[in-house]
Protein backbone atom coordinates (compact mmCIF):
# COMPACT_ATOMS: atom_id res chain seq x y z
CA UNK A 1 0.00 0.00 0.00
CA UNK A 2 1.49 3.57 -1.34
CA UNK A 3 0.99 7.12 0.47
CA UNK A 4 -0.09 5.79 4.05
CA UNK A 5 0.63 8.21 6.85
CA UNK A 6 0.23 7.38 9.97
CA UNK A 7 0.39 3.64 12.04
CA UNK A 8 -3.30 3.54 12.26
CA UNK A 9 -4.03 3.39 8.57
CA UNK A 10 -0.55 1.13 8.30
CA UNK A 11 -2.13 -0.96 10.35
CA UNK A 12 -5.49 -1.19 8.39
CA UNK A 13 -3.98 -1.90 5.08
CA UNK A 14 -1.66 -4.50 6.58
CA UNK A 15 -5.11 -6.13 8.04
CA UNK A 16 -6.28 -6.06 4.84
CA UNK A 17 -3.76 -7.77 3.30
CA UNK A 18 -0.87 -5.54 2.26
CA UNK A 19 2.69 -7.32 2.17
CA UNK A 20 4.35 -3.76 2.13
CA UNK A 21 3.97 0.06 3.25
CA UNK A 22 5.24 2.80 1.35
CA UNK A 23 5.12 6.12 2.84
CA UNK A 24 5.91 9.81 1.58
CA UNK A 25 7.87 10.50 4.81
CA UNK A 26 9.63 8.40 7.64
CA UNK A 27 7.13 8.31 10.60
CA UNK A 28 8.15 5.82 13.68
CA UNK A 29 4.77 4.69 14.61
CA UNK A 30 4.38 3.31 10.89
CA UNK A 31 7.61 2.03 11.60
CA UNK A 32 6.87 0.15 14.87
CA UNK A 33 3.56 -0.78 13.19
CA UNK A 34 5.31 -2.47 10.16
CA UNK A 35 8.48 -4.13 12.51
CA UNK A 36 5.55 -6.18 14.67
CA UNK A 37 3.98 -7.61 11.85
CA UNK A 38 7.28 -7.99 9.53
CA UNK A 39 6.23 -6.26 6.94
CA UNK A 40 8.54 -4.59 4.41
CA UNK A 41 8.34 -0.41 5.02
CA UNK A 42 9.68 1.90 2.38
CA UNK A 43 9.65 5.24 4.16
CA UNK A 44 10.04 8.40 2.38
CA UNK A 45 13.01 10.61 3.04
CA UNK A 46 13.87 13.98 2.41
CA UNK A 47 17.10 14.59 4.31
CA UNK A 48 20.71 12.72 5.27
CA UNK A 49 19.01 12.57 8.77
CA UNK A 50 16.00 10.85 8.17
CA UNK A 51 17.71 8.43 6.15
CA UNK A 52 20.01 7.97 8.49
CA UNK A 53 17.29 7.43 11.44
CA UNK A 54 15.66 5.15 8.68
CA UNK A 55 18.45 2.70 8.64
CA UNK A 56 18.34 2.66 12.49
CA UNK A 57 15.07 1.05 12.28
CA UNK A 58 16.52 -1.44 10.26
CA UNK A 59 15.09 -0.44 6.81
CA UNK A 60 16.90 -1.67 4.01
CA UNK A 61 16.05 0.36 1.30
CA UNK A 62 15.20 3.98 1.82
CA UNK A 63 12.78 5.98 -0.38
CA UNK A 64 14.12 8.97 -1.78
CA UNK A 65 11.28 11.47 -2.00
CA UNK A 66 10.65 13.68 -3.84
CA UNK A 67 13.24 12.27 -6.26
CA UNK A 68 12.79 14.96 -9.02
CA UNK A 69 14.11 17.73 -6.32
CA UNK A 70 17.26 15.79 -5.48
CA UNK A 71 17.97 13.98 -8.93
CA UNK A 72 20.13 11.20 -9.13
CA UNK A 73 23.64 13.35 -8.68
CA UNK A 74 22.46 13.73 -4.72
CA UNK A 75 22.43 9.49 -4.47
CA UNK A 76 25.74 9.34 -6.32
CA UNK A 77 27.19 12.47 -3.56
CA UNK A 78 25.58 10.35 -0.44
CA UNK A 79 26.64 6.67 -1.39
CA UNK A 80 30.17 7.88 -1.85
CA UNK A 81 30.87 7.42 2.23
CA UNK A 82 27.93 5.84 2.52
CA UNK A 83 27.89 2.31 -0.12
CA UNK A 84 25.75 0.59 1.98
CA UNK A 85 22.66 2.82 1.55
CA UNK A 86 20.37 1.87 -0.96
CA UNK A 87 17.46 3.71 -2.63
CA UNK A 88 14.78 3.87 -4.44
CA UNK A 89 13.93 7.33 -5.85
CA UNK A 90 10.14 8.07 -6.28
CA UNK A 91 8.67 11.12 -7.73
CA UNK A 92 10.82 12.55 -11.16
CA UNK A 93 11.17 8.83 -12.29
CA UNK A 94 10.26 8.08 -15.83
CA UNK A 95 9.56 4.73 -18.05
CA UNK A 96 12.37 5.91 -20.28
CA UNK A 97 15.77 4.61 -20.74
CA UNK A 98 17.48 8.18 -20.37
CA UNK A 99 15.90 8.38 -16.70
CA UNK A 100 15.99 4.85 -15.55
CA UNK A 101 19.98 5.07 -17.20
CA UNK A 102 20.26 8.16 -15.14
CA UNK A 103 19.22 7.32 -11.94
CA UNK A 104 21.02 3.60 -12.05
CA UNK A 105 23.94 5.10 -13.04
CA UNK A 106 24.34 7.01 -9.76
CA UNK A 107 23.60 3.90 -7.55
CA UNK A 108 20.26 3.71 -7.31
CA UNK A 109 18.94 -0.04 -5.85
CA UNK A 110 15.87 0.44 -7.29
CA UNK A 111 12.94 2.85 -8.77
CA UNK A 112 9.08 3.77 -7.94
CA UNK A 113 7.62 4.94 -11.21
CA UNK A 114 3.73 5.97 -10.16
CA UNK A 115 2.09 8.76 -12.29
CA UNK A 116 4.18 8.43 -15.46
CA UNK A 117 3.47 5.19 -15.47
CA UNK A 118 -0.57 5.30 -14.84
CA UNK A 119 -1.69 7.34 -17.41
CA UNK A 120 -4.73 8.14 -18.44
CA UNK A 121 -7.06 8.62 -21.84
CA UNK A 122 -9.12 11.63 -22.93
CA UNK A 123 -12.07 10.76 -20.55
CA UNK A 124 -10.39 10.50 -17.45
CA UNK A 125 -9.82 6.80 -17.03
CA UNK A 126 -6.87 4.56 -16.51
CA UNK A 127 -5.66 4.04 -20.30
CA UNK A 128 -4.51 0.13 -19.21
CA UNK A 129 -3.29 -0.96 -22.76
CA UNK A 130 -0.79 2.44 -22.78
CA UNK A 131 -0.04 1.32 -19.04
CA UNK A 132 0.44 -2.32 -19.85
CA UNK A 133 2.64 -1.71 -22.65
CA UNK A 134 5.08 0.99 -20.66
CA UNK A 135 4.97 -1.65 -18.30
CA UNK A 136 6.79 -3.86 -20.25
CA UNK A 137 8.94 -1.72 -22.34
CA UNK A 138 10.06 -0.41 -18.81
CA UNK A 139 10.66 -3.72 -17.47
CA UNK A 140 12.78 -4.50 -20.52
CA UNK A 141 15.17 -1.60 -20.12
CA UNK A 142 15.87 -2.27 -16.48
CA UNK A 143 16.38 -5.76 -17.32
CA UNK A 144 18.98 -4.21 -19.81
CA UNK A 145 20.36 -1.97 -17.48
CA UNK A 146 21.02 -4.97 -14.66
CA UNK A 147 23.61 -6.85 -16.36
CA UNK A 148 25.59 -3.43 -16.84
CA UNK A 149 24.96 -2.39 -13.03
């Protein structure tokens, strides 16, 4: 579950069946929420520090929002003393293979592609052809870019 804010509405989702969290900022009660019931939290960070306090909690991969402000030259400049860090930049991530090149280039572990990827048609709707073709022509080019990372 994506843009959840606070550990009651973690908690809700994960009753509901989610097997992961994603949030837009780091927040410790979705945190302690997430740790009881072993399920996978992506927190959203803005700042060394809250990455930092991130990986204290034991998260593994850190999301780097909003990426489009920080670009991938600021995950290049922060794994340099810091290699173990990974993220995953959300927000300024593209289907293409000039961003996804871009921002696995500077050491990114991953990528959350949301509104560029779910488009939709003239009348409002989710255009799911256009999305399942992106889909795939995005999955190809990261699959491309893997054996070169």
């Amino acid at each position: 579950m994506g843009s959840v804010t606070d550990g009651g509405s973690a908690s809700f989702y994960i009753q509901l069946g989610a097997d992961f969290v994603v949030t837009p900022v780091f927040r410790k009660d979705i945190a302690n929420v997430c740790n009881r019931r072993n399920i996978a939290y992506f927190p959203g960070c803005g700042s060394l520090s809250e990455i930092a306090g991130a990986e204290e909690y034991g998260y593994e991969i850190i999301k780097l929002f909003p990426g489009a402000i920080y670009g991938p030259e600021f995950i290049k400049l922060f794994r340099a003393p810091q290699p173990w860090t990974s993220i995953m930049p959300t927000g300024g991530v593209s289907p293409t293979l000039e961003s996804l090149t871009s921002w696995f280039n500077a050491g990114s572990t991953c990528v959350g592609i949301e509104s560029k990827l779910f488009v939709k048609n003239d009348k409002g709707k989710f255009d799911l052809l256009k999305i399942e073709r992106t889909t795939k022509e995005c999955l190809a080019i990261i699959k491309s870019l893997k054996n070169k990372f």
